[in-house]
PDB file of N, CA and C in Angstrom:
ATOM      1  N   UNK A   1     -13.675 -59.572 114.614  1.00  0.00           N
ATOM      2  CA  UNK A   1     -13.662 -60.769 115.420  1.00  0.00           C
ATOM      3  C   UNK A   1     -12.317 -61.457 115.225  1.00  0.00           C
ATOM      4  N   UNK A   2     -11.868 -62.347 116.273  1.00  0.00           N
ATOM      5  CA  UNK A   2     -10.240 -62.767 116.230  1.00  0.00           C
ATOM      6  C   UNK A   2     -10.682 -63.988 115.795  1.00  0.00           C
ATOM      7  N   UNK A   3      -9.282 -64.541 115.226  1.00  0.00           N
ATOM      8  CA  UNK A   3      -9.663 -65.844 115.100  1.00  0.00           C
ATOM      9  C   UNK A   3      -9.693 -67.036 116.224  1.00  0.00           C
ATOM     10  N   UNK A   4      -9.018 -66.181 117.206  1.00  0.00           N
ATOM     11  CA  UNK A   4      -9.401 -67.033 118.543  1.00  0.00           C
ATOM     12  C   UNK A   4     -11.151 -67.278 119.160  1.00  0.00           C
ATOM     13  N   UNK A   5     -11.545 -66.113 119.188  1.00  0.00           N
ATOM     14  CA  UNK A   5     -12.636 -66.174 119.296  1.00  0.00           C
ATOM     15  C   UNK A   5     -13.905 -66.868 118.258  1.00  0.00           C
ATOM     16  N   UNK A   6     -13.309 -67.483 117.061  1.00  0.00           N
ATOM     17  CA  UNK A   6     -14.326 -68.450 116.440  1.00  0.00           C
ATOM     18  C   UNK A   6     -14.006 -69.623 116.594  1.00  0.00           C
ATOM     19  N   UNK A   7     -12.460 -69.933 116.666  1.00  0.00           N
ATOM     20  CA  UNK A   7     -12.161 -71.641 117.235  1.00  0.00           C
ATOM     21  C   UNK A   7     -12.428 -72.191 118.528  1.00  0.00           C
ATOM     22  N   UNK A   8     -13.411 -70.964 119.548  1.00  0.00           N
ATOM     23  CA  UNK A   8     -14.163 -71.642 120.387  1.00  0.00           C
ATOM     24  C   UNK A   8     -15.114 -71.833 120.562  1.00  0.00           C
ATOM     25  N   UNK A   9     -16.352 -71.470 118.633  1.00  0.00           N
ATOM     26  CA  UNK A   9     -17.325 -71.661 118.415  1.00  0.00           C
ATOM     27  C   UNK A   9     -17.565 -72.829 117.772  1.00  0.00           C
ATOM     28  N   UNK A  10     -18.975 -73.727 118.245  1.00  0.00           N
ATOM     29  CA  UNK A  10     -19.744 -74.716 117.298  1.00  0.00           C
ATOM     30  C   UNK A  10     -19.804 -74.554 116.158  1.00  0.00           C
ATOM     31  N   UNK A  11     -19.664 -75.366 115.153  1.00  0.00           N
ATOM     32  CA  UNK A  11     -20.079 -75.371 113.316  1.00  0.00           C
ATOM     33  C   UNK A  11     -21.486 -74.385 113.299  1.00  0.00           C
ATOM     34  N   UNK A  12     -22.552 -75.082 114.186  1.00  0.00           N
ATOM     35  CA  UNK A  12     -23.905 -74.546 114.429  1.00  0.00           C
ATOM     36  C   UNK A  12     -23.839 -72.634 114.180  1.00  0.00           C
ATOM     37  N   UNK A  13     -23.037 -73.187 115.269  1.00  0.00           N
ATOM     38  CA  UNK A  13     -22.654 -71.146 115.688  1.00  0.00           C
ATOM     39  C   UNK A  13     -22.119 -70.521 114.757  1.00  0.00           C
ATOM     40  N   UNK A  14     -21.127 -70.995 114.239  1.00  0.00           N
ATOM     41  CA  UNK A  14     -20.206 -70.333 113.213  1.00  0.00           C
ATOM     42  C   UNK A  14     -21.072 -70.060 112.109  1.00  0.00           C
ATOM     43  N   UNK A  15     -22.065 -71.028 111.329  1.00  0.00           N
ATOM     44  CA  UNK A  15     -22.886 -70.844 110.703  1.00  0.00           C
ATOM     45  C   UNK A  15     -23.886 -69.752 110.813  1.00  0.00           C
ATOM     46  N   UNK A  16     -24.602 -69.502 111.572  1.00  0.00           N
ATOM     47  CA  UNK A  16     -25.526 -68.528 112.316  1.00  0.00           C
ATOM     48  C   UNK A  16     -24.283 -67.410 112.167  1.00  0.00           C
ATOM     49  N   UNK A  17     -23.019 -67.231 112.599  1.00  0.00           N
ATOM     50  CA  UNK A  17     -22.639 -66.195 112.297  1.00  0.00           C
ATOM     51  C   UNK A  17     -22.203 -65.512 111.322  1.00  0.00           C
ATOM     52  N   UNK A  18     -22.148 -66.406 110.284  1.00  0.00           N
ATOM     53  CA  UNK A  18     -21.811 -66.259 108.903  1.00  0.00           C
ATOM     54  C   UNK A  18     -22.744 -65.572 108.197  1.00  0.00           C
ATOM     55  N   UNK A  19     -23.906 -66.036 108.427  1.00  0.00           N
ATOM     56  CA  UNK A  19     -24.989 -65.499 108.158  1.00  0.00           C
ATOM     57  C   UNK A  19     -25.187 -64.074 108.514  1.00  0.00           C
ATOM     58  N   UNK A  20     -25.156 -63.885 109.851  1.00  0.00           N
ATOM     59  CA  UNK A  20     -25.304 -62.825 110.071  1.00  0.00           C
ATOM     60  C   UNK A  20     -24.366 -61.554 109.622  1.00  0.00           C
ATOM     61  N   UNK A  21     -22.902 -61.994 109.726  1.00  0.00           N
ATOM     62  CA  UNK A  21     -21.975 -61.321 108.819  1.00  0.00           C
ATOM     63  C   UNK A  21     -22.097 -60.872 106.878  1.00  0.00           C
ATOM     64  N   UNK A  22     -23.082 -62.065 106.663  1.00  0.00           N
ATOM     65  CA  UNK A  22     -23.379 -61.854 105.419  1.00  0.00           C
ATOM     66  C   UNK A  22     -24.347 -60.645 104.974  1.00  0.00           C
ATOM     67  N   UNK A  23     -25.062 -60.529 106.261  1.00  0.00           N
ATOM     68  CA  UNK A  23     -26.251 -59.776 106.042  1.00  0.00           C
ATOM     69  C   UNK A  23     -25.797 -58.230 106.547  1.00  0.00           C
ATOM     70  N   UNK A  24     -24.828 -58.267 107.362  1.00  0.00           N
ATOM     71  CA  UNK A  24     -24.437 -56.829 107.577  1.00  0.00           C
ATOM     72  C   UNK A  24     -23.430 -56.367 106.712  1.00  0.00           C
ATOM     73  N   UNK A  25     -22.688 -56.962 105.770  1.00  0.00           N
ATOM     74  CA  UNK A  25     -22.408 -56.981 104.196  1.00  0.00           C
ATOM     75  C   UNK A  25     -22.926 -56.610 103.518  1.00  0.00           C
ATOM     76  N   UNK A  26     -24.029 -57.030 103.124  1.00  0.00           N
ATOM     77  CA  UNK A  26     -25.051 -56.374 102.114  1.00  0.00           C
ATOM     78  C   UNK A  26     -25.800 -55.349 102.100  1.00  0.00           C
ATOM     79  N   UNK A  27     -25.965 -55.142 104.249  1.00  0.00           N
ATOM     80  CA  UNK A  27     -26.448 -53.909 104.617  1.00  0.00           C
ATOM     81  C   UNK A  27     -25.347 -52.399 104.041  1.00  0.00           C
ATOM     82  N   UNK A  28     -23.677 -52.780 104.663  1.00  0.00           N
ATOM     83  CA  UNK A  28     -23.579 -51.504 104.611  1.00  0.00           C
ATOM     84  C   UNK A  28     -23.202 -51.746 102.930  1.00  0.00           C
ATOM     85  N   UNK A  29     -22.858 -52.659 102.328  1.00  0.00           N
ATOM     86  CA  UNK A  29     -22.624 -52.382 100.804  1.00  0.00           C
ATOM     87  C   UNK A  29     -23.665 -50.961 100.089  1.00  0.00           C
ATOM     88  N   UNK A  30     -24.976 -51.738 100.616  1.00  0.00           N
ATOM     89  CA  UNK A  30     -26.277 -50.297 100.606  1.00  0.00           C
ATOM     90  C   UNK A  30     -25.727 -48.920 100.873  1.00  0.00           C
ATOM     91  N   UNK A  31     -25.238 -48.937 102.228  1.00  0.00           N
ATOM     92  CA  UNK A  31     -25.142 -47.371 102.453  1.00  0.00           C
ATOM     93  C   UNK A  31     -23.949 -47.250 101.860  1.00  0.00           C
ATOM     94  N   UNK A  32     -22.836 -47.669 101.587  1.00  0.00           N
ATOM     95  CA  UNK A  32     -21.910 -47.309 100.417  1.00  0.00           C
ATOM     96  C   UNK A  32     -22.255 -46.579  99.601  1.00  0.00           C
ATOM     97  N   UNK A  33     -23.078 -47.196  98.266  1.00  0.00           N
ATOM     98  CA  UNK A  33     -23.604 -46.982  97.347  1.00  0.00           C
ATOM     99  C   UNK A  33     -24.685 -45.620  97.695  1.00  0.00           C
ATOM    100  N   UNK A  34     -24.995 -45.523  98.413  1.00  0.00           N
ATOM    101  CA  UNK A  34     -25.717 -44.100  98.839  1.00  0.00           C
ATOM    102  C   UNK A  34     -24.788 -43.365  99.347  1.00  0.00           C
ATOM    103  N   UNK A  35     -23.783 -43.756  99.396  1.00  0.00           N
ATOM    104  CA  UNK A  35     -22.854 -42.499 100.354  1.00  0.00           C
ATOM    105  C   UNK A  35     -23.384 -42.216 101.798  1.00  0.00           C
ATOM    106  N   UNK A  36     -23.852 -43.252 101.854  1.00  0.00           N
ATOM    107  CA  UNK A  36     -24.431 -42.826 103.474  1.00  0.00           C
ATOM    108  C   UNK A  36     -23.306 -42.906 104.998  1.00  0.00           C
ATOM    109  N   UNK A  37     -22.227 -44.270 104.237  1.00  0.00           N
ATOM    110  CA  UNK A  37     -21.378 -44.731 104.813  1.00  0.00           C
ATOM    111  C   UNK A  37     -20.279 -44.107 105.341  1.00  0.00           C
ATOM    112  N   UNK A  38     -19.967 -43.216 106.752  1.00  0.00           N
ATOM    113  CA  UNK A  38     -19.116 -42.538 106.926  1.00  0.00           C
ATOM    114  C   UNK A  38     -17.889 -44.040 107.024  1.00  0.00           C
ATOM    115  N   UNK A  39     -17.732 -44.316 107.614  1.00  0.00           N
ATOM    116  CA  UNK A  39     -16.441 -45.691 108.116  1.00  0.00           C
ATOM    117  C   UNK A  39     -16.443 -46.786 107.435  1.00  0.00           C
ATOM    118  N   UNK A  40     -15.415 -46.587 106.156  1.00  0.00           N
ATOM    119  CA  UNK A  40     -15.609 -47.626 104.930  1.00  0.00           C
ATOM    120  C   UNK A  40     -14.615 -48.498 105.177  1.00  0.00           C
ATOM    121  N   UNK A  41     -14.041 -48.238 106.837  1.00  0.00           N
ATOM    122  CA  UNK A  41     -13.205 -50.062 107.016  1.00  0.00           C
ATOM    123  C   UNK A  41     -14.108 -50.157 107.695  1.00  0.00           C
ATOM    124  N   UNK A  42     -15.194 -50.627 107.800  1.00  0.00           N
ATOM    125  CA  UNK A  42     -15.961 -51.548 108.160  1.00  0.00           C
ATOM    126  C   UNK A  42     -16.266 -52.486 107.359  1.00  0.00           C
ATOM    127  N   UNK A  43     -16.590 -52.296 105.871  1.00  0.00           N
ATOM    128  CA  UNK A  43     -16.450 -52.974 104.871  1.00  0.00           C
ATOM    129  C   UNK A  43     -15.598 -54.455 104.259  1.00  0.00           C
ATOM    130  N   UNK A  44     -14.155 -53.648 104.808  1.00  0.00           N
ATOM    131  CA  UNK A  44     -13.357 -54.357 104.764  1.00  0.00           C
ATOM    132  C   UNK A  44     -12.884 -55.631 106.064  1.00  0.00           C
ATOM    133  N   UNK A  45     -13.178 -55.401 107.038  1.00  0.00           N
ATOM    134  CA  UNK A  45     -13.140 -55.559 108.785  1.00  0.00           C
ATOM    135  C   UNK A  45     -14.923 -56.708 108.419  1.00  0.00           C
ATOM    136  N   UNK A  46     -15.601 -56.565 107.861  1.00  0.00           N
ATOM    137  CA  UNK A  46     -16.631 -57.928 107.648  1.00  0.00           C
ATOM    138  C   UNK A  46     -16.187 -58.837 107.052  1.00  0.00           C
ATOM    139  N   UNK A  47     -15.540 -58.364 105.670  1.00  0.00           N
ATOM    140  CA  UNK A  47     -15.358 -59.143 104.621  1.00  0.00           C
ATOM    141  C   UNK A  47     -13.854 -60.293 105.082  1.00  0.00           C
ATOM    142  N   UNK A  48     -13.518 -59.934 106.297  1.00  0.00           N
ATOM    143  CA  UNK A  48     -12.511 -60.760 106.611  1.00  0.00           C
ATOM    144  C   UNK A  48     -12.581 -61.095 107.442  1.00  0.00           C
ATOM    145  N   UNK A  49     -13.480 -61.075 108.584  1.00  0.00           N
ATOM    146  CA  UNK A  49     -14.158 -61.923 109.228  1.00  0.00           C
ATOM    147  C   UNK A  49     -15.141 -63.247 108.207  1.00  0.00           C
ATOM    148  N   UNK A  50     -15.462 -62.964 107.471  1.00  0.00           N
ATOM    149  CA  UNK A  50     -16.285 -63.590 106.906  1.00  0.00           C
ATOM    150  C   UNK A  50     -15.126 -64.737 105.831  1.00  0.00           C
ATOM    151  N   UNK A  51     -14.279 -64.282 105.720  1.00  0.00           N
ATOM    152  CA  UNK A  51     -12.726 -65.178 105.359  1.00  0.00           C
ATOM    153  C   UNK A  51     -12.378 -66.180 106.133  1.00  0.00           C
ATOM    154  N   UNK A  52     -12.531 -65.793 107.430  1.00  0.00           N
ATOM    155  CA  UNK A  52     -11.902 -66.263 108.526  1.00  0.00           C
ATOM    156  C   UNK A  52     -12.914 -67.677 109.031  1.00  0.00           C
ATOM    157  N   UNK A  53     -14.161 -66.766 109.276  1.00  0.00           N
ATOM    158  CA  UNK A  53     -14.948 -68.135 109.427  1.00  0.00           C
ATOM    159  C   UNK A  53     -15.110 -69.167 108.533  1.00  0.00           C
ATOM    160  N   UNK A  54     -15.191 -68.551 106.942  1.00  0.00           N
ATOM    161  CA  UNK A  54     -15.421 -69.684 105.858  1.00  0.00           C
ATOM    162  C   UNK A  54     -13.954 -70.419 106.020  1.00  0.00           C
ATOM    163  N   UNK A  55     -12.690 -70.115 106.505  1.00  0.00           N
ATOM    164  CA  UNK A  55     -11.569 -70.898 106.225  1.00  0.00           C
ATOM    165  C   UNK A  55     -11.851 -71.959 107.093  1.00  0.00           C
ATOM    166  N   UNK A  56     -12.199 -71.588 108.601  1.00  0.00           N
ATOM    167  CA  UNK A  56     -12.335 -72.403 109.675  1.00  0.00           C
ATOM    168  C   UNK A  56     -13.034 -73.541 109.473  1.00  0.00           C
ATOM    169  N   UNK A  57     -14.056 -73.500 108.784  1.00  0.00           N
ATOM    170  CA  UNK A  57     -15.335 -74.196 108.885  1.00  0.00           C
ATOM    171  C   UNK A  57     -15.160 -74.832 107.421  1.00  0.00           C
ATOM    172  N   UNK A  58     -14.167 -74.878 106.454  1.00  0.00           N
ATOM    173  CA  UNK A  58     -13.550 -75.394 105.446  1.00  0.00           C
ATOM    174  C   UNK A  58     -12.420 -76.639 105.779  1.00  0.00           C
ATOM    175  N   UNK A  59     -12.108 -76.222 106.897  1.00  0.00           N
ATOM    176  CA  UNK A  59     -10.908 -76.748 108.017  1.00  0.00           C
ATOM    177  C   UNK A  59     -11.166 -77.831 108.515  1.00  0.00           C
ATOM    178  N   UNK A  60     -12.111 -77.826 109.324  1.00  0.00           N
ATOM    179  CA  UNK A  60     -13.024 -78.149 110.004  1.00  0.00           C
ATOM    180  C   UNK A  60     -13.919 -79.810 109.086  1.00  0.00           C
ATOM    181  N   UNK A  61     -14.292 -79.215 108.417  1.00  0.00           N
ATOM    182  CA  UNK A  61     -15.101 -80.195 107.223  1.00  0.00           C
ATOM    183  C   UNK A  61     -14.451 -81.225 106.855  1.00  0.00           C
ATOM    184  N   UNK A  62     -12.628 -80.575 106.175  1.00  0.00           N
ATOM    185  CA  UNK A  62     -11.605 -81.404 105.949  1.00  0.00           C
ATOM    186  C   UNK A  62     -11.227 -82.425 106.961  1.00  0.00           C
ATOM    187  N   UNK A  63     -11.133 -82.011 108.364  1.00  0.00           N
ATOM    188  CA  UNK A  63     -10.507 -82.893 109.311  1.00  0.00           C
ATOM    189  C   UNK A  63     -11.673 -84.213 108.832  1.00  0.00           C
ATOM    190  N   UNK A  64     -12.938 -83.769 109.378  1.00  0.00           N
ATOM    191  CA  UNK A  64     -14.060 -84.253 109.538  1.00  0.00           C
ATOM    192  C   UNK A  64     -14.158 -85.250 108.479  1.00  0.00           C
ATOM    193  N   UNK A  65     -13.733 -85.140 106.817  1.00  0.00           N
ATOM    194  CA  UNK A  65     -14.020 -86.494 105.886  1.00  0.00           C
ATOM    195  C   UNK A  65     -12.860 -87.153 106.023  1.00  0.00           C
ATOM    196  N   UNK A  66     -11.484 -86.456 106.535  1.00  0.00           N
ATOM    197  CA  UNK A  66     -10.380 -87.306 107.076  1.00  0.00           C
ATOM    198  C   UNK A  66     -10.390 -88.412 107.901  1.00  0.00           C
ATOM    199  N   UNK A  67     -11.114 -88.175 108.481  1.00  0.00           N
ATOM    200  CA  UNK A  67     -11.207 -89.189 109.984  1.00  0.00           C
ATOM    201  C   UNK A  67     -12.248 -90.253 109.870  1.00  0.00           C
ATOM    202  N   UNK A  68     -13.006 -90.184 108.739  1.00  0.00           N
ATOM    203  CA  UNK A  68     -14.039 -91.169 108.592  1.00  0.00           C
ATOM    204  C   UNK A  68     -13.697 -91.876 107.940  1.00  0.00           C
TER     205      UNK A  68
END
């Protein structure tokens, strides 16, 4: 995922996708560990998506106690 394509998502959304990124993390971490995993940049290609959104939404938070 680009990072263009999450700075035109809701906190809501971004959240929900975090999640879901988290969970297909842990999925293929599984087939890793079994060797089941033919395409081990995928691994890497979550784990930085999952960078990307936590920076945003870290970003995001900051503006947010700034302005109050």
């Amino acid at each position: 995922m680009d990072f263009e394509e999450i700075k035109t998502k809701s906190p809501v959304e971004l959240k929900e996708l975090l999640a879901d990124k988290q969970e297909e993390l842990r999925g293929l971490r599984f087939k890793l560990q079994s060797q089941q995993l033919k395409q081990m940049h995928k691994v890497a290609d979550i784990k930085k998506t999952i960078a990307r959104i936590e920076t945003f939404l870290a970003a995001q938070a900051k503006v947010a106690t700034k302005t109050q």
